[in-house]
Protein backbone atom coordinates (compact mmCIF):
# COMPACT_ATOMS: atom_id res chain seq x y z
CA UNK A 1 16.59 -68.00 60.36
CA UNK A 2 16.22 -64.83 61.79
CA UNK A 3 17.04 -61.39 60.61
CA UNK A 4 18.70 -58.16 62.16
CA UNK A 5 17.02 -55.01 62.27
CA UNK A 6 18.89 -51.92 62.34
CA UNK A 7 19.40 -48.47 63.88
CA UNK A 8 20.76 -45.92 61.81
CA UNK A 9 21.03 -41.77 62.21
CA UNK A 10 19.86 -40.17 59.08
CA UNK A 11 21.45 -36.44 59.68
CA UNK A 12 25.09 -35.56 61.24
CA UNK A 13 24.91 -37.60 63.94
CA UNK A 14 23.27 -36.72 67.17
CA UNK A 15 19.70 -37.62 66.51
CA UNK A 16 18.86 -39.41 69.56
CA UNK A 17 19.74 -43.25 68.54
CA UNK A 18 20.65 -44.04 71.86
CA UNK A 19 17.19 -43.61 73.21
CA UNK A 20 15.31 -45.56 70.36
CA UNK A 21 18.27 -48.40 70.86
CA UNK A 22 17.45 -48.53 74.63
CA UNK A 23 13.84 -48.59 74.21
CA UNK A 24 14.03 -51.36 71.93
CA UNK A 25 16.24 -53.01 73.18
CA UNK A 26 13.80 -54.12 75.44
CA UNK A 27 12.54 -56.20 72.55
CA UNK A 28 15.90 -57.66 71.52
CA UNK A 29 17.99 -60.66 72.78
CA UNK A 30 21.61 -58.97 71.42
CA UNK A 31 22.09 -55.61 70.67
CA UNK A 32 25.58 -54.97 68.25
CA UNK A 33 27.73 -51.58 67.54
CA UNK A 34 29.20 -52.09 64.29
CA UNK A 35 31.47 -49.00 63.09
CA UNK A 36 33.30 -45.88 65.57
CA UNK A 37 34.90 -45.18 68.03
CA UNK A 38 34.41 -43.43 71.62
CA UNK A 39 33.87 -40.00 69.79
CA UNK A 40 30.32 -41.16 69.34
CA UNK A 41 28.29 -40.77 72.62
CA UNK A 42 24.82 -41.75 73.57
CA UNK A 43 23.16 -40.12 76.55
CA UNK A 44 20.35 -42.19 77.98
CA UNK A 45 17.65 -41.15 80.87
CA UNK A 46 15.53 -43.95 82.81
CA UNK A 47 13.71 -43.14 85.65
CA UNK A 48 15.57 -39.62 86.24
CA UNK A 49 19.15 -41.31 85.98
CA UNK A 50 21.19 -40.06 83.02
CA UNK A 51 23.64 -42.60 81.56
CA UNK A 52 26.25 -41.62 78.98
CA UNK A 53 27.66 -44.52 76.71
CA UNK A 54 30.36 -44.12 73.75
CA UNK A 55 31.53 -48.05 73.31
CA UNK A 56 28.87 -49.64 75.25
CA UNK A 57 25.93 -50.50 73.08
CA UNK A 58 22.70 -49.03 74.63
CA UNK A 59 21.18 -52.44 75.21
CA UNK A 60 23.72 -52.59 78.26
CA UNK A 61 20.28 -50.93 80.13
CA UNK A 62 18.21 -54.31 78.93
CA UNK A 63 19.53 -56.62 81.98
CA UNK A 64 18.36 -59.83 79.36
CA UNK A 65 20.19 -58.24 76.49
CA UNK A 66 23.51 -59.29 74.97
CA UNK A 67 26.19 -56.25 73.68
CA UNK A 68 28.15 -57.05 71.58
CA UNK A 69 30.92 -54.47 70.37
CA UNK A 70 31.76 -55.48 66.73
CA UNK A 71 35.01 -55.34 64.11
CA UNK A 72 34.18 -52.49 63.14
CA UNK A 73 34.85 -50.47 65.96
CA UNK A 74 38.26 -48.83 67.05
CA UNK A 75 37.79 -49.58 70.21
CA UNK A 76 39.89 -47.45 73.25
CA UNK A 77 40.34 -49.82 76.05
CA UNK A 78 40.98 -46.72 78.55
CA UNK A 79 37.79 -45.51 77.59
CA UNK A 80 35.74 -48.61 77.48
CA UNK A 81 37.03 -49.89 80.95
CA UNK A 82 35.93 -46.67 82.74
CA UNK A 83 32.23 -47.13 80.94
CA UNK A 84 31.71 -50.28 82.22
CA UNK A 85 32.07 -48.74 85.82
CA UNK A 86 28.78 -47.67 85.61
CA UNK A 87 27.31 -50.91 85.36
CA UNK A 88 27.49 -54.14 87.47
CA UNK A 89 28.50 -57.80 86.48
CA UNK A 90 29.04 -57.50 82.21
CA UNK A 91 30.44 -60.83 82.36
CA UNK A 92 28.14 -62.44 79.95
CA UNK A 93 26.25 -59.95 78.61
CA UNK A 94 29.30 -57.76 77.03
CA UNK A 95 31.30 -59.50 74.08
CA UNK A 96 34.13 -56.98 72.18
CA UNK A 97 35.41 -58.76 68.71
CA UNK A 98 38.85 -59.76 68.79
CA UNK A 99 39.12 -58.11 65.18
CA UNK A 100 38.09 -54.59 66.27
CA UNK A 101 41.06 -52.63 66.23
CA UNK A 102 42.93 -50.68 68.93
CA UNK A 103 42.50 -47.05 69.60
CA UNK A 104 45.66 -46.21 71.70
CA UNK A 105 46.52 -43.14 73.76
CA UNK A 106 49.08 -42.41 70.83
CA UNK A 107 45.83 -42.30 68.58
CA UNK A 108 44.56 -39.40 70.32
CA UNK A 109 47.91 -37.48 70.30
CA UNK A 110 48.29 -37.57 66.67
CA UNK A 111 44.71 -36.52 65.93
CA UNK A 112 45.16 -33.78 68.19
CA UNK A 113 48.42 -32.56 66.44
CA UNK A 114 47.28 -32.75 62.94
CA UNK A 115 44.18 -30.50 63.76
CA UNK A 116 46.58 -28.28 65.30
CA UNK A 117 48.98 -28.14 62.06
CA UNK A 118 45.90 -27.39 59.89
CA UNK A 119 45.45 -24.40 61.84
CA UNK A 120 42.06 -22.78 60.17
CA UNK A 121 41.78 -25.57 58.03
CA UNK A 122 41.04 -28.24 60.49
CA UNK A 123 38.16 -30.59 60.05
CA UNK A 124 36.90 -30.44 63.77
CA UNK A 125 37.41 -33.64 64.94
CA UNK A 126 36.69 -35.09 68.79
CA UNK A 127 40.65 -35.26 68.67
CA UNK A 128 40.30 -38.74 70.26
CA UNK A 129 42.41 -40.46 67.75
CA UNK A 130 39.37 -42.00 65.84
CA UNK A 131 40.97 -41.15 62.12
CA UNK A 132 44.57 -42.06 63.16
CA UNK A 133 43.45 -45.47 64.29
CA UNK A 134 41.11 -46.09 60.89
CA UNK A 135 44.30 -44.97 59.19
CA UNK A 136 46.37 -47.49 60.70
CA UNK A 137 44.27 -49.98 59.87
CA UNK A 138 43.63 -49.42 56.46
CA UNK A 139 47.41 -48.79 56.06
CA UNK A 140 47.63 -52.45 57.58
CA UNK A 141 49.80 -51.41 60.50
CA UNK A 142 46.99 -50.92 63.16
CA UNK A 143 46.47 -53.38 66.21
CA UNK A 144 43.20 -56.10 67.12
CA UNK A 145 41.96 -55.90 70.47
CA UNK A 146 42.96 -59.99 70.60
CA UNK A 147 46.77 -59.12 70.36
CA UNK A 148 45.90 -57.42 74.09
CA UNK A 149 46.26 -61.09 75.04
CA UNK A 150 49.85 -61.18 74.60
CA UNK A 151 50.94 -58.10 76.08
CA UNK A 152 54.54 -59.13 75.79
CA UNK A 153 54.05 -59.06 71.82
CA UNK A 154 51.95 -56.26 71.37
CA UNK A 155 54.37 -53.99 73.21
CA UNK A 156 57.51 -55.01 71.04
CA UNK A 157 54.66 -54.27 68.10
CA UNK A 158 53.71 -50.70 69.45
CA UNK A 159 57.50 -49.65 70.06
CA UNK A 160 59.02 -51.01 67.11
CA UNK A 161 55.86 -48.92 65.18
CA UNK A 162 57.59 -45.80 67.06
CA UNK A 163 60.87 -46.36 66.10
CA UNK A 164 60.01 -46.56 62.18
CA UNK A 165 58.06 -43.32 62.41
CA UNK A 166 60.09 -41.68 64.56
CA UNK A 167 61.26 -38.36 62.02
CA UNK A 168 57.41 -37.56 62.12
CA UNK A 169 56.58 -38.03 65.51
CA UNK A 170 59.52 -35.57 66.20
CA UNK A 171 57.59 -33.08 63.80
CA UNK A 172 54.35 -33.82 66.12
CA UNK A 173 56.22 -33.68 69.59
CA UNK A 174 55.17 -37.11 70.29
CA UNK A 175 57.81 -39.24 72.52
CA UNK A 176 57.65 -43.14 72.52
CA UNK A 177 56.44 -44.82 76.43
CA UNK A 178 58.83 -46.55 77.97
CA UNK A 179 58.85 -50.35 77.92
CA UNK A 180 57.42 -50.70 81.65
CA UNK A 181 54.79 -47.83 81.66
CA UNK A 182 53.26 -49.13 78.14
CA UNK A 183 53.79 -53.17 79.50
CA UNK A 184 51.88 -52.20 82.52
CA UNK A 185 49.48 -50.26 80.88
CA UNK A 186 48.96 -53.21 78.42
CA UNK A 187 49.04 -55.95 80.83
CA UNK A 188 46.25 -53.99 82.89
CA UNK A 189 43.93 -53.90 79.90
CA UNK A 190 44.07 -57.65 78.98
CA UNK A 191 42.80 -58.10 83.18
CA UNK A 192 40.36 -55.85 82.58
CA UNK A 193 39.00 -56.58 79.22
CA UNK A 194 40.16 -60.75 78.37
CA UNK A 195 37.10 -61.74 79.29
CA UNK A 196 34.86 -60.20 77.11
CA UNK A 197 37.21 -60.86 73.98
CA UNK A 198 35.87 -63.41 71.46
CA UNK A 199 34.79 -63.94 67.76
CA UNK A 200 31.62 -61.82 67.62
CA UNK A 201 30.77 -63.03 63.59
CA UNK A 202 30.41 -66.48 65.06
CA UNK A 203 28.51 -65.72 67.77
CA UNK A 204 26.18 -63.20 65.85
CA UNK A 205 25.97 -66.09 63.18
CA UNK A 206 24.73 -68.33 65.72
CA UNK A 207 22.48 -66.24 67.36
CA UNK A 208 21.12 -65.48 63.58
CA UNK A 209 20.81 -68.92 62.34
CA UNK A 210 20.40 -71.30 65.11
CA UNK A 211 18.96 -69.74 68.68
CA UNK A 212 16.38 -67.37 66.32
CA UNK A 213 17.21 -64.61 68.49
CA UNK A 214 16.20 -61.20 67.87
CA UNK A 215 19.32 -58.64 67.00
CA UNK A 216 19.39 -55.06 66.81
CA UNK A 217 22.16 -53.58 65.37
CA UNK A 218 23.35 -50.02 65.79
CA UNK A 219 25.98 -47.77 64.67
CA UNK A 220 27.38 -44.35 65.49
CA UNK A 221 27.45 -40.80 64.04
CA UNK A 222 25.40 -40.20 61.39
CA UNK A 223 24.53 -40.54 57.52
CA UNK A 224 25.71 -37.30 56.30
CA UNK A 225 29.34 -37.94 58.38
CA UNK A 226 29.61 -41.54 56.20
CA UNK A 227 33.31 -41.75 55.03
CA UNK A 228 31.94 -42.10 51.23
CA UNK A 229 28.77 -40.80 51.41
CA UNK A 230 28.81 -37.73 53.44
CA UNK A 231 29.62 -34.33 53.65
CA UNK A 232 33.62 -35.05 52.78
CA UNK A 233 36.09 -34.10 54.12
CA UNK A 234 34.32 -33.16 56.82
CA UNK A 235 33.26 -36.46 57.79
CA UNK A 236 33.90 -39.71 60.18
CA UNK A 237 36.20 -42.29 59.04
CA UNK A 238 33.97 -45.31 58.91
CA UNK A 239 30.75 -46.32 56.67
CA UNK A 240 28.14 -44.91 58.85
CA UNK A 241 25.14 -45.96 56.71
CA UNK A 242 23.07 -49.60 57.30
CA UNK A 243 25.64 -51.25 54.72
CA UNK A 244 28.20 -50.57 57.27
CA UNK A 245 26.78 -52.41 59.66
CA UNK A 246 26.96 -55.64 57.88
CA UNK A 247 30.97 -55.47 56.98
CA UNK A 248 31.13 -54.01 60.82
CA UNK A 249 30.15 -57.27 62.25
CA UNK A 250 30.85 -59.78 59.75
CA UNK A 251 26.78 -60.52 58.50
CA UNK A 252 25.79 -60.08 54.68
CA UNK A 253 22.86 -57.80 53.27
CA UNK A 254 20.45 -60.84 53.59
CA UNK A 255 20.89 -60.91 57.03
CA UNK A 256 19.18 -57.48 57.18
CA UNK A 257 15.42 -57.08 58.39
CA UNK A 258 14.01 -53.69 59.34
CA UNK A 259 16.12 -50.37 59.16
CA UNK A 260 14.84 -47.64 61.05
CA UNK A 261 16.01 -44.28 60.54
CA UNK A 262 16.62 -41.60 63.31
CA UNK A 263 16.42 -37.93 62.72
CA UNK A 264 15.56 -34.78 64.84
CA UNK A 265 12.56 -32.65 64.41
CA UNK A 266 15.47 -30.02 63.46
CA UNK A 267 18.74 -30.36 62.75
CA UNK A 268 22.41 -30.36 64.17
CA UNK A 269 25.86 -30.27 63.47
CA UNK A 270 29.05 -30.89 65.61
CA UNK A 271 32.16 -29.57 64.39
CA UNK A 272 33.39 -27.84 60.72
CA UNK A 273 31.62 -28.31 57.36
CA UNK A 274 28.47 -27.52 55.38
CA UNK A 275 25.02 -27.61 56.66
CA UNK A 276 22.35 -26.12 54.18
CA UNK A 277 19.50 -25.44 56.94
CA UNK A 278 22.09 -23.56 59.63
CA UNK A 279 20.46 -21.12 61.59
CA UNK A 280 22.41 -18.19 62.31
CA UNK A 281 20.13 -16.26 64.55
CA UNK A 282 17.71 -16.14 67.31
CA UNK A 283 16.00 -18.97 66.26
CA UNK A 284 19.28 -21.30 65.88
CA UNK A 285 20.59 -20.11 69.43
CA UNK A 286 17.02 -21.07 71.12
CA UNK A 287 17.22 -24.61 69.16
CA UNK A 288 20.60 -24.70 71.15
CA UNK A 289 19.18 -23.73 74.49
CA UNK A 290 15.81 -25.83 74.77
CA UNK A 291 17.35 -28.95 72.94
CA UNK A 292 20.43 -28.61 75.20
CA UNK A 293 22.49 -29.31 72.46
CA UNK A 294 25.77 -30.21 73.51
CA UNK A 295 27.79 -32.93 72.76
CA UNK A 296 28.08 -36.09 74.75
CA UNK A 297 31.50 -36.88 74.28
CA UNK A 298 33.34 -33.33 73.74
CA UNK A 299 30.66 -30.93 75.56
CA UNK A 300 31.34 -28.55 72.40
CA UNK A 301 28.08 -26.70 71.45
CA UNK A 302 26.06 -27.71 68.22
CA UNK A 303 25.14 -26.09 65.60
CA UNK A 304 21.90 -25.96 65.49
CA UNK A 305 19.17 -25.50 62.06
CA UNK A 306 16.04 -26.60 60.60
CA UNK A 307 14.64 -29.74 59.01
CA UNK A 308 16.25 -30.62 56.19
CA UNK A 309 13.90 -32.71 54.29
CA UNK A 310 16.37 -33.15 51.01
CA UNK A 311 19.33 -34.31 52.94
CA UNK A 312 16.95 -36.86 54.96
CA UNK A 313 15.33 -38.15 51.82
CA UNK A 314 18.42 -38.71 50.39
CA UNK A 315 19.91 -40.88 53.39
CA UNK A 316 16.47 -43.12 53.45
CA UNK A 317 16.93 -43.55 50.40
CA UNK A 318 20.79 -44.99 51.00
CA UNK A 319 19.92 -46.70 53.82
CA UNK A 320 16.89 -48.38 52.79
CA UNK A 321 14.81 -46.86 55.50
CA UNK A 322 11.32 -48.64 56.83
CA UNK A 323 10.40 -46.10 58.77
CA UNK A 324 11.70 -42.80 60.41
CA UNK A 325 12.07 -42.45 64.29
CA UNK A 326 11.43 -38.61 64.81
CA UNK A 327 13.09 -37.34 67.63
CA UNK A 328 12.93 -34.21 70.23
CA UNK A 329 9.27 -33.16 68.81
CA UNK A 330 9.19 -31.12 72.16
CA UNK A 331 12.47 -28.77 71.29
CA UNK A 332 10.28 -26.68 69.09
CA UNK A 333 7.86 -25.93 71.27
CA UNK A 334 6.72 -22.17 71.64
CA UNK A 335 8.40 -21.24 68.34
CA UNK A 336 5.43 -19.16 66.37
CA UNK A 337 6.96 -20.48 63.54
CA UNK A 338 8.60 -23.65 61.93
CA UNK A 339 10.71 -23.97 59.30
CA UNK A 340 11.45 -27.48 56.93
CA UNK A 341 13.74 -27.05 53.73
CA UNK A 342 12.33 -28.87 50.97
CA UNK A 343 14.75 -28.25 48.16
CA UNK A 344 17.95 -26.40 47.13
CA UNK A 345 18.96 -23.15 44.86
CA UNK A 346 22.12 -24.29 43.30
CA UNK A 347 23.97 -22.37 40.18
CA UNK A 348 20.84 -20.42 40.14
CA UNK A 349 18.45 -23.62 39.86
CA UNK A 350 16.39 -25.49 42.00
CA UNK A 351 16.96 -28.84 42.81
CA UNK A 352 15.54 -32.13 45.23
CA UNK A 353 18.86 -33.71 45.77
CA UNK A 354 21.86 -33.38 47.54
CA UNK A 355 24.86 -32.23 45.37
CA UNK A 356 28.80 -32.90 46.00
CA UNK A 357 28.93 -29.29 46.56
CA UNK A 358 27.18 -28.86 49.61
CA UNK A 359 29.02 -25.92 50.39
CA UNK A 360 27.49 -23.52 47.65
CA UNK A 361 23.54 -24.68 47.34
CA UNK A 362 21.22 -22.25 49.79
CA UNK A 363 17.59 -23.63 51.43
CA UNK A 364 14.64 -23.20 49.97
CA UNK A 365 12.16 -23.12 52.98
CA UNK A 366 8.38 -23.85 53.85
CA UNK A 367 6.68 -22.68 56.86
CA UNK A 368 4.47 -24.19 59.06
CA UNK A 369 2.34 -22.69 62.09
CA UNK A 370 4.11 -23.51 65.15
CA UNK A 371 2.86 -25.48 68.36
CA UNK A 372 3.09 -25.66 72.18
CA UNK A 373 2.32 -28.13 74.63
CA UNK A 374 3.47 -31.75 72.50
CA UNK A 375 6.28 -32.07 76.13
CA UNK A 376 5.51 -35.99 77.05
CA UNK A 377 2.70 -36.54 74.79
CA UNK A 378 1.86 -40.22 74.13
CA UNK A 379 -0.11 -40.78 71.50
CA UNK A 380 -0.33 -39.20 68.28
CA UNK A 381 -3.97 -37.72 68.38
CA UNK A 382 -2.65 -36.17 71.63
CA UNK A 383 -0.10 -33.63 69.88
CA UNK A 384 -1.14 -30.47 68.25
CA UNK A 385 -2.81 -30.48 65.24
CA UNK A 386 0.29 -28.08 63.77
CA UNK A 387 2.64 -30.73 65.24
CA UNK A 388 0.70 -33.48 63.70
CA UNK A 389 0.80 -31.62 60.17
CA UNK A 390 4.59 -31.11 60.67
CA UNK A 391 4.98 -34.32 61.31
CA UNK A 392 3.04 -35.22 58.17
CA UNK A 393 4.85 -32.95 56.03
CA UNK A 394 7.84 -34.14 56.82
CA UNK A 395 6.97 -37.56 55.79
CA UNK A 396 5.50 -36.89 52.09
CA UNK A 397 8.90 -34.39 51.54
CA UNK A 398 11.70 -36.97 52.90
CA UNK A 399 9.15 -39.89 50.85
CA UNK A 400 9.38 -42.04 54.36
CA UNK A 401 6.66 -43.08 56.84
CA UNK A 402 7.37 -41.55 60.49
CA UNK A 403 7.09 -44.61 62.75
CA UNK A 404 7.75 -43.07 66.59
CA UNK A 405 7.98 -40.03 67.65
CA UNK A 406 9.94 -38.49 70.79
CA UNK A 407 8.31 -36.10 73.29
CA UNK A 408 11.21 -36.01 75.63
CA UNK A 409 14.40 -37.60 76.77
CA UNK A 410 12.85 -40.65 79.06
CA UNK A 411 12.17 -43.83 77.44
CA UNK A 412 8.48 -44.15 78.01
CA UNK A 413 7.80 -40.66 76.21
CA UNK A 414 7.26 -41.79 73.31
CA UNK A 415 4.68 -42.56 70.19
CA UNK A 416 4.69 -45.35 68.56
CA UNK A 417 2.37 -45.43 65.37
């Protein structure tokens, strides 16, 4: 019996999974998305071609690989259709659970006008209708992606779901579709999509227990955004960590092999909340500009910060991490300096962990000598020396080994130790 390894992003999300996914995928015979939505997004260069995935797991670039997109997912079928456009004949090699649950246009609308009635108290969400959808389901009133298969059904469903919440959909300006459009929308994503519908547990179980076949499993965001876990309520609304990925897809914690953790060689935010290691200034605003930090899905420009070697050792430490994949090494070359926070003031004390209160605990930095020239390095005697004490530092503060190291955004740049 064989056992899944699993990608997992260690800071806010961001971090660079979707380049570690696609270069090991290379290794894997199925490659599984277990939690999220199309808010997450993955940008992926090979060869000088950049490819930008939000549903699609990244083994889609693996032409030997199996995707599968698990129960965990709200899944947009709009959004998920026009992905697959970039890629040729998925029949076979793409498999969407029949349990994941439906992410409607209507989703996206309601996100949108709740952020709008919290005015300046709005969490800073993608607005794509990721939190609506989780909220359906949890209230029990959401929709599986197997009901697309009776259109007929699932429309009656959808407008009868309008109907009882009409008095605040009023509030919200949102109007119910008429029967035809939302049949004919609904009858055009069961053509597109029936064929890659199925029971993904069995299948992973299967591939687990009886074909020995090697699974990677991935998920999106990151640790500090985990529903429980993170920085709340300025989080995602799924489990983000590696124990999500085993309700996501229907495997238990034995099932589990290797969990690698991704982080950045600094650190970034998307959207409101706290973030300890922010960077204000100059040297936040050049993070931006030579990590190009914008986000796939929403283009909005990230925050930007140092290391934050508390906040990483304490999401190893929930994920069960093997190893750490250290990501965009490159970014901080030229900078004279480096920073990497290794602990806390809070109510006028130091501490190593990571409080409830993020808000109100300030950084307590070291500096390191910075570094140039580590752009496409290969192997780790090739870097810096600074770069290879950064790297080292980094490891004894977050307590985790640093197992591969990104020089830049193509797939072959990169050090595996």
């Amino acid at each position: 019996m064989m056992k899944a390894d699993v990608i997992v992003g260690i800071q806010w999300g961001d971090e660079g999974k979707g380049k570690i996914v696609d270069k090991l995928a290379l290794e894997y015979d199925m490659v599984c998305r277990s939690q999220g939505g199309h808010n997450a997004g993955h940008t992926i260069w090979v060869d000088g071609v950049k490819y930008a995935l939000h549903l699609i797991p990244s083994g889609v670039l693996n032409p030997k690989a199996i995707n599968v997109v698990g129960n965990g997912v709200v899944l947009s079928p709009e959004s998920i259709i026009k992905e697959m456009e970039q890629f040729e004949n998925l029949e076979g090699r793409l498999f969407i659970s029949d349990k994941a649950h439906l992410n409607l246009s209507y989703h996206a609308l309601i996100d949108q006008a709740k952020e709008r009635l919290k005015g300046d108290k709005a969490i800073g969400t993608t607005g794509k209708g990721i939190g609506p959808s989780y909220s359906d389901k949890i209230n029990r009133i959401g929709h599986r992606v197997g009901e697309l298969l009776d259109p007929e059904a699932l429309c009656t469903k959808i407008l009868d779901y309008f109907a009882q919440n009409k008095p605040i959909f009023d509030v919200m300006d949102i109007h119910a579709p008429a029967r035809e459009e939302l049949l004919a929308e609904l009858n055009g994503f069961k053509a597109n999509l029936a064929p890659y519908i199925t029971d993904t547990t069995q299948m992973l179980w299967k591939a687990l227990d009886e074909d020995n076949q090697k699974v990677l499993l991935e998920g999106a965001q990151g640790t500090m955004l985990d529903i429980d876990h993170g920085t709340y309520p300025y989080v995602t609304s799924s489990s983000t960590v590696s124990a999500g990925a085993c309700t996501g897809l229907g495997i238990n914690p034995k099932d589990i092999g290797k969990v690698t953790g991704i982080v950045k060689a600094y650190c970034t935010r998307v959207g409101n909340g706290p973030f300890p290691s922010e960077d204000l200034g100059e040297d936040g605003a050049r993070l931006g500009k030579q990590g190009h930090e914008f986000g796939t899905t929403t283009g909005r420009a990230r925050r930007c910060g140092w290391f934050d070697a508390v906040a990483t050792r304490y999401a190893s430490r929930l994920n069960g991490c093997d190893e750490l994949a250290l990501m965009k090494l490159d970014v901080l070359d030229g900078f004279d300096e480096v920073k990497v926070c290794v602990a806390y003031e809070y109510n006028g004390k130091e501490i190593d962990y990571v409080p409830v209160d993020l808000e109100n605990v300030t950084p307590i930095y070291k500096t390191f000598k910075g570094w140039t020239n580590s752009v496409g390095v290969r192997k780790f005697e090739d870097l810096p020396a600074s770069a290879q004490e950064y790297v080292k530092v980094i490891e004894e503060v977050a307590k985790t080994k640093v197992g591969i190291i990104s020089t830049s955004p193509e797939r072959d740049d990169t050090i595996i130790l």
